[in-house]
N, C-alpha and C. Protein backbone atom coordinates (compact mmCIF):
# COMPACT_ATOMS: atom_id res chain seq x y z
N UNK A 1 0.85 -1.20 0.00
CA UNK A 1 0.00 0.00 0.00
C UNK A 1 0.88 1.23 0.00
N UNK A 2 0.62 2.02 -1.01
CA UNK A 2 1.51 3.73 -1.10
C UNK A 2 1.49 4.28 0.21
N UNK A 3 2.25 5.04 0.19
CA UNK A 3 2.15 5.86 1.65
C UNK A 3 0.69 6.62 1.63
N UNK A 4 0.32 7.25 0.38
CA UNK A 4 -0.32 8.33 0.04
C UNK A 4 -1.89 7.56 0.81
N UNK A 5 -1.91 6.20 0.40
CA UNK A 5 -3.24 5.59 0.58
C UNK A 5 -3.14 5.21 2.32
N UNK A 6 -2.22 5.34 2.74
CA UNK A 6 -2.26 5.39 4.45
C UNK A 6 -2.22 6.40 4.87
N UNK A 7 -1.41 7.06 4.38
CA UNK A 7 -2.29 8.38 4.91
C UNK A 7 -3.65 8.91 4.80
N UNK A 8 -3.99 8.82 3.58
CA UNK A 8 -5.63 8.75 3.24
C UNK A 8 -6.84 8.11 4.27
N UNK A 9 -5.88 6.39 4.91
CA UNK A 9 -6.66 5.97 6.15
C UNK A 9 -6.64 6.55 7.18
N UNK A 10 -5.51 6.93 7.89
CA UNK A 10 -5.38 7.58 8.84
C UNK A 10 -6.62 8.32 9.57
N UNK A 11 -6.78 9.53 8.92
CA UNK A 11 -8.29 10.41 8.83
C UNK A 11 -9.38 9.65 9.07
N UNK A 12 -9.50 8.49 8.39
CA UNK A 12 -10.97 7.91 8.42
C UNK A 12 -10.66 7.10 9.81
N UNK A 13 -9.91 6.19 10.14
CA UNK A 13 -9.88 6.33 11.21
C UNK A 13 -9.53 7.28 12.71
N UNK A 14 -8.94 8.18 12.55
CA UNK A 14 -9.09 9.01 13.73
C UNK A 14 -10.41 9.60 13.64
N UNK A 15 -11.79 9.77 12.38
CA UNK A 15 -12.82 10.35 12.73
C UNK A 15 -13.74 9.09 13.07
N UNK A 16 -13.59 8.00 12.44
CA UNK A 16 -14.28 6.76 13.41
C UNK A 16 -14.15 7.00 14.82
N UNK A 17 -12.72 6.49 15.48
CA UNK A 17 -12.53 6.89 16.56
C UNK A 17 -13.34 8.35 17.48
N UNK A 18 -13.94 9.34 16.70
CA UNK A 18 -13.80 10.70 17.31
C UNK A 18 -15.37 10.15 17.14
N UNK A 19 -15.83 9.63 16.29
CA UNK A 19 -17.17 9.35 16.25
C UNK A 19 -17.87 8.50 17.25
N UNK A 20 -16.96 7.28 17.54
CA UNK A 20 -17.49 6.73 18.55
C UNK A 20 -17.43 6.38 20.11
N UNK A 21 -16.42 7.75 20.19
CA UNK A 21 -15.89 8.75 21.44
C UNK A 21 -17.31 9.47 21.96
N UNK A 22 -17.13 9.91 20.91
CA UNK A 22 -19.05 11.39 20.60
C UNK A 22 -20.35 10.98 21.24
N UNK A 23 -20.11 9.63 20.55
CA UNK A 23 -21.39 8.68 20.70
C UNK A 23 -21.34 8.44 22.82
N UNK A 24 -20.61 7.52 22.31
CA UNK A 24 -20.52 6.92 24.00
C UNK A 24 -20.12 8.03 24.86
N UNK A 25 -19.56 9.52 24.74
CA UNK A 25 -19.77 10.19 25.84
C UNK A 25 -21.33 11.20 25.66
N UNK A 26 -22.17 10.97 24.67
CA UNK A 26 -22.87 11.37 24.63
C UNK A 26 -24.14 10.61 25.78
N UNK A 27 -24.32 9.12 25.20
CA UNK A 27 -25.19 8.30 26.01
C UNK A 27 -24.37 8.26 28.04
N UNK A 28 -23.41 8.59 27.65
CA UNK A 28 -23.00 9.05 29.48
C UNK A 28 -23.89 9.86 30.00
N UNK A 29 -23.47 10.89 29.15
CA UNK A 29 -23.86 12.42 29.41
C UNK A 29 -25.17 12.21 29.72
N UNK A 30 -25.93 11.64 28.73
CA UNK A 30 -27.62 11.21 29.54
C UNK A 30 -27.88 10.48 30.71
N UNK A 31 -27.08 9.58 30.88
CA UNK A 31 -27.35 8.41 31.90
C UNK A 31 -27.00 8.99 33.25
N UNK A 32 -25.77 9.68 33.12
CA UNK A 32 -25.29 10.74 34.26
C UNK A 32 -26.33 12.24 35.11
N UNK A 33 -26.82 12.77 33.66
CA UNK A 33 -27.44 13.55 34.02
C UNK A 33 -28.69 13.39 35.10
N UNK A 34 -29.12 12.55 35.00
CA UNK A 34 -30.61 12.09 35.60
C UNK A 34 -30.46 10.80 37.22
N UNK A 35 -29.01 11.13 37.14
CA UNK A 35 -28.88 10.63 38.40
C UNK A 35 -29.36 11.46 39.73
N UNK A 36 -29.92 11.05 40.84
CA UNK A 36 -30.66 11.85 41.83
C UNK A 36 -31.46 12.65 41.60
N UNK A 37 -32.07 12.96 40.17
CA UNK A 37 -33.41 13.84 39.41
C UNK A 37 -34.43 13.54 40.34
N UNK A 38 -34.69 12.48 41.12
CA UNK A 38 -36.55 12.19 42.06
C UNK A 38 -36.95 11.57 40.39
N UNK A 39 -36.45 11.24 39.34
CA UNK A 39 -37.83 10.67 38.54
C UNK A 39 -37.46 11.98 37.40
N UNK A 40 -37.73 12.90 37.61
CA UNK A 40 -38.22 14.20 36.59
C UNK A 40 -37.23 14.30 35.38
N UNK A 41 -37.76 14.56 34.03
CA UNK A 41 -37.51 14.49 32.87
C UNK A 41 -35.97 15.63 32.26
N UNK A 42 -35.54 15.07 31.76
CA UNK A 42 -34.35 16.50 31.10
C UNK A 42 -35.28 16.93 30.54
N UNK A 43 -34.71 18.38 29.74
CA UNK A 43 -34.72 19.32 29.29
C UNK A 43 -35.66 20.18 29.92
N UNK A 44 -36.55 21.26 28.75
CA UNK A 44 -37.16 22.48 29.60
C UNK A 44 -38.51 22.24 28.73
N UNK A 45 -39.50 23.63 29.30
CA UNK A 45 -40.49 23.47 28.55
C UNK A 45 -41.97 22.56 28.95
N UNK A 46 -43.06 22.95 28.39
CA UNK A 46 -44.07 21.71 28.80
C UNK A 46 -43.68 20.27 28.44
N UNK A 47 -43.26 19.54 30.14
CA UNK A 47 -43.47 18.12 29.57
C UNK A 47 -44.94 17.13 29.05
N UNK A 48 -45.75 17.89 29.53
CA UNK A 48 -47.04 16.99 29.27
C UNK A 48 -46.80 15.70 29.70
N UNK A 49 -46.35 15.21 30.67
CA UNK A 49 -46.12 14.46 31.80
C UNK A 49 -46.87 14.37 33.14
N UNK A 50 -47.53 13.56 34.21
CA UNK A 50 -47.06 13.91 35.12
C UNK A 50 -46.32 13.18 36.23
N UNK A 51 -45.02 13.75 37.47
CA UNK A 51 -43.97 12.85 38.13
C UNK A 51 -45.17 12.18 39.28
N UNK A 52 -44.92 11.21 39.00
CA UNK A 52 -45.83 10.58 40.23
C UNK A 52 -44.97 10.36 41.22
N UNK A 53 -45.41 10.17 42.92
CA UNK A 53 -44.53 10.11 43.70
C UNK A 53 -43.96 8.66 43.67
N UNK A 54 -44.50 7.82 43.25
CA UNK A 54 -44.44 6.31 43.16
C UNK A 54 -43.08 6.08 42.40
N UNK A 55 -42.49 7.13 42.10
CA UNK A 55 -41.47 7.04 40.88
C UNK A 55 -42.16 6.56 39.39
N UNK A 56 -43.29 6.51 39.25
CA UNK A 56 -43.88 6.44 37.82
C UNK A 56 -44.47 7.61 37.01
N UNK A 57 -43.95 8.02 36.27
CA UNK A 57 -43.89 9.12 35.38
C UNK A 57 -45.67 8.85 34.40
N UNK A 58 -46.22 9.45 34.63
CA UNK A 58 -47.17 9.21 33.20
C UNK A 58 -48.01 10.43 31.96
N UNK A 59 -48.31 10.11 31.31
CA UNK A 59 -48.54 11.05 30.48
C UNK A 59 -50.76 10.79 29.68
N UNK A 60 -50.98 11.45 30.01
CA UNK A 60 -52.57 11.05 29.87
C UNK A 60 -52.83 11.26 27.79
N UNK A 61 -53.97 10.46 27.47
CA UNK A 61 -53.98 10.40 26.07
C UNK A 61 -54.23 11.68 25.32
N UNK A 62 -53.54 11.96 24.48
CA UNK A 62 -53.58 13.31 23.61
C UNK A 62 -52.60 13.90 24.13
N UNK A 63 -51.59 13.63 25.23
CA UNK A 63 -50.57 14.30 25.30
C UNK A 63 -48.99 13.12 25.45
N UNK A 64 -49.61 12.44 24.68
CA UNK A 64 -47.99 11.45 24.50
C UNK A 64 -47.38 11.32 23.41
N UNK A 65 -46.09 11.43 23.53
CA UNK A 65 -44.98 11.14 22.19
C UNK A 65 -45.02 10.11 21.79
N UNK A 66 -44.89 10.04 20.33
CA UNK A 66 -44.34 9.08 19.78
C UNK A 66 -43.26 8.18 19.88
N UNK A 67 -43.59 7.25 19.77
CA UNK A 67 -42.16 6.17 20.43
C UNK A 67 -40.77 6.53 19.23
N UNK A 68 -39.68 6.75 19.58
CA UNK A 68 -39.05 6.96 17.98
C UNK A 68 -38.64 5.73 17.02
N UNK A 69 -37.96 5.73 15.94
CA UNK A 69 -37.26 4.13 15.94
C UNK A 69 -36.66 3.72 16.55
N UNK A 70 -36.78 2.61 17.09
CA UNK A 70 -36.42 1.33 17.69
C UNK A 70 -36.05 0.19 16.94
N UNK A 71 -35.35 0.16 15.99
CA UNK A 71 -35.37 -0.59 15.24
C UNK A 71 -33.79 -1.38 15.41
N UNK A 72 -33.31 -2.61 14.88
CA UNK A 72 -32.21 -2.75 14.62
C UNK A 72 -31.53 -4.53 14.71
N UNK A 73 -30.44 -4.99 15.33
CA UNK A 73 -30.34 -6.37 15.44
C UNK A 73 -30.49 -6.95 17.43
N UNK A 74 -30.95 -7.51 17.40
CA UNK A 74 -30.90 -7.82 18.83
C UNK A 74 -29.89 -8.58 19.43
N UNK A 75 -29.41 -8.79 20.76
CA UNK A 75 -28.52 -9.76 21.24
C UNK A 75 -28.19 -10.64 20.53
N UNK A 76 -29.49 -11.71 20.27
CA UNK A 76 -28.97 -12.70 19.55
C UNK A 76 -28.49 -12.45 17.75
N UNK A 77 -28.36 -11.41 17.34
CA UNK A 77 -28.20 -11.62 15.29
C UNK A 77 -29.51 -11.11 14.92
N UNK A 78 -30.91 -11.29 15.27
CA UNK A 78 -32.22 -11.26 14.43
C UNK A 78 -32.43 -9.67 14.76
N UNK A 79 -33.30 -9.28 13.31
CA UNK A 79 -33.72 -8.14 13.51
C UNK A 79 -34.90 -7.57 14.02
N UNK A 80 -34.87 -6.66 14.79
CA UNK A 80 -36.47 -6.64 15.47
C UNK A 80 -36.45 -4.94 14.90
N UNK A 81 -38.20 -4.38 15.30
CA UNK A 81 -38.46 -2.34 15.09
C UNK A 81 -39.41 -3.21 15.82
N UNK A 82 -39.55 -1.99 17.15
CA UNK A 82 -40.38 -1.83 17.96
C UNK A 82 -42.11 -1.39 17.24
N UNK A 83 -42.01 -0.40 16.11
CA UNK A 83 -43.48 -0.15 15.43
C UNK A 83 -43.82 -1.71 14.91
N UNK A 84 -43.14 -2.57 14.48
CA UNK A 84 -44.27 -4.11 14.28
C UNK A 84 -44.84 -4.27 15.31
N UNK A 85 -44.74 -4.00 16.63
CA UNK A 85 -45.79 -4.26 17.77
C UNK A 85 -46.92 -3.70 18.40
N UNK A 86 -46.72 -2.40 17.01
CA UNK A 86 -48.15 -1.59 17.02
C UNK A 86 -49.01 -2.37 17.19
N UNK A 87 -50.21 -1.70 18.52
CA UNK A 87 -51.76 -2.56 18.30
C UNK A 87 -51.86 -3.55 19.84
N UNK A 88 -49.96 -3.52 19.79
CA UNK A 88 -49.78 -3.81 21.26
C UNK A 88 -49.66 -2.85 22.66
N UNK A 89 -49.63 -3.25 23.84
CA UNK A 89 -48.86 -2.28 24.74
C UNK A 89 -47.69 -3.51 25.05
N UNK A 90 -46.25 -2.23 24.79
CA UNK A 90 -45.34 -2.96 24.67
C UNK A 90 -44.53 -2.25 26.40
N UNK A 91 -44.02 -2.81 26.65
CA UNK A 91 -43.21 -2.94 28.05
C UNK A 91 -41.40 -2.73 27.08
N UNK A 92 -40.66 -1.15 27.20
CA UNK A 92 -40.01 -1.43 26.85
C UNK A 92 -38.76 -1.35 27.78
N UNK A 93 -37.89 -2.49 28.18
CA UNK A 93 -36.40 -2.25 29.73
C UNK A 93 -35.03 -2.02 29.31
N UNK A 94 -34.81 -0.90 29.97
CA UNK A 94 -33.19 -0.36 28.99
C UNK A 94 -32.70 -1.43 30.00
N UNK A 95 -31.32 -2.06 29.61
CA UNK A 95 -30.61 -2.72 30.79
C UNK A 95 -29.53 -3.18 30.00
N UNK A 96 -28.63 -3.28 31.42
CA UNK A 96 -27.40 -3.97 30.85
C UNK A 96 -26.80 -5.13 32.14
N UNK A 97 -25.77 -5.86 31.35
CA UNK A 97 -25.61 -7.09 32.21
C UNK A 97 -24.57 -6.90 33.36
N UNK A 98 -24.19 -5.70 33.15
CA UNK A 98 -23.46 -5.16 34.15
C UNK A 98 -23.97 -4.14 35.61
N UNK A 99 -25.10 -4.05 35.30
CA UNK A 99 -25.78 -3.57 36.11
C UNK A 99 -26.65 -3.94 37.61
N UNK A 100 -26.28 -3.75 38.35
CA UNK A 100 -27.29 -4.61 39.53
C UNK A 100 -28.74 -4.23 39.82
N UNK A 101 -29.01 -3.03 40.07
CA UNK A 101 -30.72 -3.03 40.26
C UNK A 101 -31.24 -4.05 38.40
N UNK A 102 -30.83 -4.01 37.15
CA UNK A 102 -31.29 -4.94 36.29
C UNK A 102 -31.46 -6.43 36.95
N UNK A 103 -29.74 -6.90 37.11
CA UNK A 103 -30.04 -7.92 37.69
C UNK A 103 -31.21 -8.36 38.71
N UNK A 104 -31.85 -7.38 39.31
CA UNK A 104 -32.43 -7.54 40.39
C UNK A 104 -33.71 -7.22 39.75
N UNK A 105 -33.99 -6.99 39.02
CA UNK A 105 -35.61 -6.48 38.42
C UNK A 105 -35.97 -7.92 37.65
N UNK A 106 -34.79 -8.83 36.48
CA UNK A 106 -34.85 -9.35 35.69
C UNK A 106 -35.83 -10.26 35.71
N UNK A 107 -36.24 -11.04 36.71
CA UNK A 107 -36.85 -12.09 36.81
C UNK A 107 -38.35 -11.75 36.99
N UNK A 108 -38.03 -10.40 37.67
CA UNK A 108 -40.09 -9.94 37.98
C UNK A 108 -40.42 -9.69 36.43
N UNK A 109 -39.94 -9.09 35.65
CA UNK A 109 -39.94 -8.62 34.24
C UNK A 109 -40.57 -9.91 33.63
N UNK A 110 -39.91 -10.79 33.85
CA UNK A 110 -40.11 -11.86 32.71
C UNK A 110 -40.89 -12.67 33.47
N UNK A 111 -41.38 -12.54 34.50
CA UNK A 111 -42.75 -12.97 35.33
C UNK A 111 -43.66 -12.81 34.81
N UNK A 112 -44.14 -11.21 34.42
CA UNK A 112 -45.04 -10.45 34.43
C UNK A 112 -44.93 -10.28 32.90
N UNK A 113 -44.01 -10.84 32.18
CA UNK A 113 -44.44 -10.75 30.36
C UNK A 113 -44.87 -12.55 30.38
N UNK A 114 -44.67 -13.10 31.25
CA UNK A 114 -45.20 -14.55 31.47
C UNK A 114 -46.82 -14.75 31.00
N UNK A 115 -47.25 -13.81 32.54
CA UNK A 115 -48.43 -13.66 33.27
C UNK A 115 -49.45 -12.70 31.34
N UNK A 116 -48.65 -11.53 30.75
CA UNK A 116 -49.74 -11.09 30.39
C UNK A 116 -49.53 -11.08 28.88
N UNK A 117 -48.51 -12.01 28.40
CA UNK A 117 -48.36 -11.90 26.79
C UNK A 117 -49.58 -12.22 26.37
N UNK A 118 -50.22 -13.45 26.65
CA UNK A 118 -51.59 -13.56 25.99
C UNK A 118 -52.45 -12.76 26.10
N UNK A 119 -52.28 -11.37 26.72
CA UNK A 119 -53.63 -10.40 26.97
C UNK A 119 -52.80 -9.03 26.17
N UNK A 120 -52.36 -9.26 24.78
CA UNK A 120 -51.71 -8.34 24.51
C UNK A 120 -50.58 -7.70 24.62
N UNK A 121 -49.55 -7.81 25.72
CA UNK A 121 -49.02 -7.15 26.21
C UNK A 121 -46.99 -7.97 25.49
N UNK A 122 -46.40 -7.13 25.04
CA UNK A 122 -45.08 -7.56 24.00
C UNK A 122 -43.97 -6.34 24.94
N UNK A 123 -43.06 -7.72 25.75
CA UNK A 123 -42.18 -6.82 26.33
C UNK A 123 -40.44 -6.93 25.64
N UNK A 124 -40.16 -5.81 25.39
CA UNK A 124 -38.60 -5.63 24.62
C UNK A 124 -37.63 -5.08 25.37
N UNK A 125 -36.84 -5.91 25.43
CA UNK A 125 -35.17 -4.70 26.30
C UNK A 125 -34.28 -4.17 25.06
N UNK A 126 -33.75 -3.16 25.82
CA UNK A 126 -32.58 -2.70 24.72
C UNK A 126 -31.54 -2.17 26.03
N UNK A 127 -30.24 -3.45 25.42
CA UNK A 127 -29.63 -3.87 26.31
C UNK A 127 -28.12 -2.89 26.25
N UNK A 128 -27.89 -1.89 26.72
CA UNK A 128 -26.88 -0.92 26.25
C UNK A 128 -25.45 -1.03 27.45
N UNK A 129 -24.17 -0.29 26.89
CA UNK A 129 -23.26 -0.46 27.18
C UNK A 129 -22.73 -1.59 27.70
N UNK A 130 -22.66 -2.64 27.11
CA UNK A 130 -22.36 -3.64 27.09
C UNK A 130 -20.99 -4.09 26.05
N UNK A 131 -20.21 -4.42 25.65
CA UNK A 131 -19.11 -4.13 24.78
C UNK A 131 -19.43 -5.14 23.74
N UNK A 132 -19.80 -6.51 23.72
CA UNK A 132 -20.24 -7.38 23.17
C UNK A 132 -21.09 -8.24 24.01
N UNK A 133 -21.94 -9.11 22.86
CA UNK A 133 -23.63 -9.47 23.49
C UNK A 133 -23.25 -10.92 24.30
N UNK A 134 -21.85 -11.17 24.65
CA UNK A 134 -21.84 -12.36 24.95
C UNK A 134 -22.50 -12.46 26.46
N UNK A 135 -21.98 -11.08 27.11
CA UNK A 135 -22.39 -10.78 28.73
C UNK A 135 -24.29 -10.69 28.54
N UNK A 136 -24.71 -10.06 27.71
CA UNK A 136 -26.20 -9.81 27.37
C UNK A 136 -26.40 -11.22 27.26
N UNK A 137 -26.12 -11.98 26.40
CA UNK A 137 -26.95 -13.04 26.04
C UNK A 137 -26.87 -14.40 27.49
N UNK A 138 -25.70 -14.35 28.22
CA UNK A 138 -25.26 -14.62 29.56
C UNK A 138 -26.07 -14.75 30.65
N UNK A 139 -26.31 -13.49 30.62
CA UNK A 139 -27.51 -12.81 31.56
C UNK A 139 -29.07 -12.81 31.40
N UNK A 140 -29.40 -12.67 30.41
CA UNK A 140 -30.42 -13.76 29.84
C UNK A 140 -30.98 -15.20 30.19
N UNK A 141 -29.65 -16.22 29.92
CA UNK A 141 -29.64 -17.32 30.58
C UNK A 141 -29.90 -17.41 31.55
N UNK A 142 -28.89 -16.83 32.57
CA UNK A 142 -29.00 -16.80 33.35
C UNK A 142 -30.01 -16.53 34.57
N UNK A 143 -31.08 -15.59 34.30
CA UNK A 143 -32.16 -15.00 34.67
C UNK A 143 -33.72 -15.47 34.05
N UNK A 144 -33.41 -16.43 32.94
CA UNK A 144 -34.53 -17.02 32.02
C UNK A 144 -35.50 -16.18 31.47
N UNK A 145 -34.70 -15.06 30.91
CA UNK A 145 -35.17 -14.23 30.05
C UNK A 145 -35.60 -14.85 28.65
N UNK A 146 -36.73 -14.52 28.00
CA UNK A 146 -37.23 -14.75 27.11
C UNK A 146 -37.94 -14.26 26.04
N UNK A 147 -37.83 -12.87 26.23
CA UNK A 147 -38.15 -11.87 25.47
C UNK A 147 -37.00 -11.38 24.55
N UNK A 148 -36.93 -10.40 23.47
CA UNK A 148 -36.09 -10.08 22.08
C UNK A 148 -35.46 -8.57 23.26
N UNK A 149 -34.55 -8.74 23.59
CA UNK A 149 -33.71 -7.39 23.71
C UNK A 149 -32.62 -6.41 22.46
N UNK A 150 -33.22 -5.67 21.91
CA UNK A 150 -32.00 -4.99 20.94
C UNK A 150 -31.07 -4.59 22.21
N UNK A 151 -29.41 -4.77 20.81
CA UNK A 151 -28.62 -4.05 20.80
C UNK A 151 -27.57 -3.33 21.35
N UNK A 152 -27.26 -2.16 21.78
CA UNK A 152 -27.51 -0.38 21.68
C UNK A 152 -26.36 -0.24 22.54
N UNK A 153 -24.91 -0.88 22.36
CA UNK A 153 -23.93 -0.65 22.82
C UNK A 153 -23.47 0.72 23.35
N UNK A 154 -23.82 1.66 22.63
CA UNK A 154 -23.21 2.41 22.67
C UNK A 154 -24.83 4.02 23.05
N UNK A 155 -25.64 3.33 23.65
CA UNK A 155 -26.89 4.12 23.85
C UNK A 155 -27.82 5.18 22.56
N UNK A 156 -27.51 4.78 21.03
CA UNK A 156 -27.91 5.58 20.51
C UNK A 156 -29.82 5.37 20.29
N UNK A 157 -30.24 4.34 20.57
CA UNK A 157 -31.55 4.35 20.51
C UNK A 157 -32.10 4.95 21.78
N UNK A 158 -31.47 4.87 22.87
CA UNK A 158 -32.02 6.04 23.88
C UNK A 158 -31.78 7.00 23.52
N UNK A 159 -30.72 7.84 22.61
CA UNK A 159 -31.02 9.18 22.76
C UNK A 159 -31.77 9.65 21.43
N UNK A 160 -32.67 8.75 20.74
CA UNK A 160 -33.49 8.88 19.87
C UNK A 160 -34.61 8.98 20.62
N UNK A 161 -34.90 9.37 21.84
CA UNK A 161 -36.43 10.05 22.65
C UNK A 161 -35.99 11.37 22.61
N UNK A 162 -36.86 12.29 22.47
CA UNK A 162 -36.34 13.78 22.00
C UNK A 162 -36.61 14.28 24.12
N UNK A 163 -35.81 15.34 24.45
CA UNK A 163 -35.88 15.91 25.67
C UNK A 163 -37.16 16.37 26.24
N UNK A 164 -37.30 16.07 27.56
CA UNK A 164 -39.21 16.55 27.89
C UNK A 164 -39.94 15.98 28.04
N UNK A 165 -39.51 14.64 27.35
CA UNK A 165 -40.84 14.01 27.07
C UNK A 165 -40.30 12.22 28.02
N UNK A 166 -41.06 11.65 27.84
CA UNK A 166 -40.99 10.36 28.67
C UNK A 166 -39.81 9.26 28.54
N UNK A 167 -38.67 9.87 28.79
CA UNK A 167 -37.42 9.11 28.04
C UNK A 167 -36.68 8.63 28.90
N UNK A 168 -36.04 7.26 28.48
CA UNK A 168 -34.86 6.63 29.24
C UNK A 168 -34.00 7.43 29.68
N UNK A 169 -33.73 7.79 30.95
CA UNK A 169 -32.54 8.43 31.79
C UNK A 169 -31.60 7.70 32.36
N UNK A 170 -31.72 6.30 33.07
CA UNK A 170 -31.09 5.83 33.37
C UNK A 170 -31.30 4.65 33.02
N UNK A 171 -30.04 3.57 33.79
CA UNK A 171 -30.59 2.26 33.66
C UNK A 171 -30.39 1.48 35.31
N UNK A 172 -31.68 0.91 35.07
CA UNK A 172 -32.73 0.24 34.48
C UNK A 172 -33.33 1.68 34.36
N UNK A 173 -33.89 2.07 33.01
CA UNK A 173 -35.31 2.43 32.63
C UNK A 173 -36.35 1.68 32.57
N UNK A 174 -37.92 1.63 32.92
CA UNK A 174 -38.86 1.21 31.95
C UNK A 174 -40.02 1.70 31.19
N UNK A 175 -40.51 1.50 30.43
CA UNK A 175 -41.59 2.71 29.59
C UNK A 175 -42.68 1.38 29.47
N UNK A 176 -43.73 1.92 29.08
CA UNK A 176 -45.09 1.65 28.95
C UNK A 176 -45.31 2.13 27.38
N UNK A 177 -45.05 1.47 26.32
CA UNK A 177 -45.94 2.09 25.19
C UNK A 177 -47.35 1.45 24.87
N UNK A 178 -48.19 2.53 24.35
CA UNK A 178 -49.59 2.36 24.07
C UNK A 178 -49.83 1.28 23.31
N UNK A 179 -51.15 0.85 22.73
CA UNK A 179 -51.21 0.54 21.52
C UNK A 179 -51.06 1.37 19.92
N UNK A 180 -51.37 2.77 20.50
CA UNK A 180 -51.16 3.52 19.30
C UNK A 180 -49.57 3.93 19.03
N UNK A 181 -48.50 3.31 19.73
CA UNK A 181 -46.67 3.48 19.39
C UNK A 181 -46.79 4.53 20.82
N UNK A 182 -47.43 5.16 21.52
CA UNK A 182 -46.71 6.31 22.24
C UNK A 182 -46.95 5.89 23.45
N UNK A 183 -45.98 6.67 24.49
CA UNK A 183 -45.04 6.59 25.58
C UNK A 183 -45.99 6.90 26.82
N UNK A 184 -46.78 6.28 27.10
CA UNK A 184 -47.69 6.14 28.49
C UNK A 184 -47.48 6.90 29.89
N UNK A 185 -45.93 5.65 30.24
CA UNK A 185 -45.64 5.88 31.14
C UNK A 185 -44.11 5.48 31.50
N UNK A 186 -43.26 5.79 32.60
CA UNK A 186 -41.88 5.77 32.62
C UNK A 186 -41.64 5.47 34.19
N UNK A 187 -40.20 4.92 34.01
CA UNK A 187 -40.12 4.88 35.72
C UNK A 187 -38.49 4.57 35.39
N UNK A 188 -37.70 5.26 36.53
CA UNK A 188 -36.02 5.28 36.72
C UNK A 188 -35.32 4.56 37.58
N UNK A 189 -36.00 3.06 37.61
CA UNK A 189 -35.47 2.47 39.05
C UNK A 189 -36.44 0.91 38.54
N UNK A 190 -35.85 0.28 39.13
CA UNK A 190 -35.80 -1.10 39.27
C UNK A 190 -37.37 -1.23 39.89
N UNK A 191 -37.94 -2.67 38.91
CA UNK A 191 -39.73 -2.58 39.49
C UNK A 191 -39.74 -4.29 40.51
N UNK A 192 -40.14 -4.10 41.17
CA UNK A 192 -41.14 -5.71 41.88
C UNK A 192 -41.97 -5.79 40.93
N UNK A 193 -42.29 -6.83 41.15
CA UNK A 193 -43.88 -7.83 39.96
C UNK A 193 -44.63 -6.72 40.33
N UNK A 194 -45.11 -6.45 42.09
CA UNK A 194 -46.39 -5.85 41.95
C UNK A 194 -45.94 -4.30 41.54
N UNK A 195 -44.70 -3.25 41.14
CA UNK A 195 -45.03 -2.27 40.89
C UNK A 195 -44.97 -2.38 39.58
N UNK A 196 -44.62 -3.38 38.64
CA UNK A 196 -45.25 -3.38 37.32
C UNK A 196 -46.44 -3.68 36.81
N UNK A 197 -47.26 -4.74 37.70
CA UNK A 197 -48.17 -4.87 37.24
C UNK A 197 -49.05 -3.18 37.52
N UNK A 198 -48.63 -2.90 38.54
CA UNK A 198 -49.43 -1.46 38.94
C UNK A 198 -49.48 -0.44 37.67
N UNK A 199 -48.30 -0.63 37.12
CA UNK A 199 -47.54 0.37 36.22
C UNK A 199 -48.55 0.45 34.71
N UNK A 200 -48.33 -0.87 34.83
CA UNK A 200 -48.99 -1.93 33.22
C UNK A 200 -50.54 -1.70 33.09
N UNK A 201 -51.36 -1.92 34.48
CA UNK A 201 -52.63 -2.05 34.32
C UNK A 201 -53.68 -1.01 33.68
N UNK A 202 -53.16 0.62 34.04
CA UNK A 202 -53.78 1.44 33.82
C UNK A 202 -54.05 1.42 31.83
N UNK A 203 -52.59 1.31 31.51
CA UNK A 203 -52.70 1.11 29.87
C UNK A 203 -53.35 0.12 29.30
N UNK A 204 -53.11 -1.23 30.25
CA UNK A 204 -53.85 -2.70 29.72
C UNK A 204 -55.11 -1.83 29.40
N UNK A 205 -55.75 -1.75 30.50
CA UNK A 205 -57.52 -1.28 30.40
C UNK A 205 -57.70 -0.60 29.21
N UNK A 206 -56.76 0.27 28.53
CA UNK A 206 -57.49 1.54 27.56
C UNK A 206 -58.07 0.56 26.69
N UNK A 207 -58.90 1.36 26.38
CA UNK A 207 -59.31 0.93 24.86
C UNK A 207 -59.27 1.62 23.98
């Protein structure tokens, strides 16, 4: 290879590198920010929210966001987008395998997508900062997870929720989406069976 054509690489890799510097101190920068918040949302402005003391965030109908894409490969290789589950209420859990309140939620989670898959209800993780899915898919096992978790090494599908509105801050996150794709309800902390089912029920009911 000419010099001319290594040098030519050079660039593309130091802006890879600068790119996925950007990235991962960006998804910090979120995860950090919302530490000791009580629950309450970044940015400014009407959230059309409201903080419940329960630590459950909710948002009443005609004033919820759209879920954004969610789309991509999951832990295991297959591809999943959260909009094919339109029509559902989907349960969605940021988590990673390095994490302990996850560890500690994991099993009520997959209790309670046990208890209500047949009544509608499609629960998805998106499993972030993790370096490779071997620890994700691990932990899984391990916990007898059985639901499709994307991805999101590097947090960019969390910061595809725009500011204000009902978005992953930390991890464990969990969200509540509607049947119509939008964002119900939220919570910043690790759930028991019974504060999910608490969480879940109000949306189950809509019609």
């Amino acid at each position: 290879m000419s010099a001319a054509c290594r040098a030519d690489q050079r660039p593309n890799r130091t802006r890879s590198r600068a790119a996925l510097f950007t990235a991962g101190a960006a998804v910090a920068a979120l995860v950090l920010s919302a530490c000791g918040s009580g629950g309450t949302s970044g940015g400014a402005g009407n959230t059309n929210f409201v903080a419940g003391k329960n630590g459950v965030d909710t948002a009443a109908k005609g004033h919820r966001s759209d879920v954004p894409d969610l789309s991509g490969k999951t832990i295991d290789g297959r591809q999943l987008d959260v909009r094919d589950y339109k029509g559902k209420v989907v349960v969605l859990n940021v988590w990673g395998s390095w994490c302990g309140p996850c560890r500690a939620e994991a099993k009520n989670l997959e209790t309670v997508y046990q208890d209500t898959k047949d009544q509608g209800v499609q629960f998805v993780g998106i499993n972030t900062r993790d370096s490779d899915t071997g620890p994700a898919v691990a932990f899984e096992k391990e916990f007898g997870v059985t639901y499709p978790s994307l991805y999101d090494p590097t947090g960019k599908l969390m910061l595809r929720f725009k500011k204000g509105t009902l978005n992953p801050q930390l991890i464990p996150s969990t969200l509540i989406i509607d049947r119509d794709g939008k964002v119900a309800a939220r919570t910043l902390q690790a759930l028991s069976e019974d504060s999910l089912r608490k969480m879940l029920a109000p949306v189950l009911a809509e019609k």
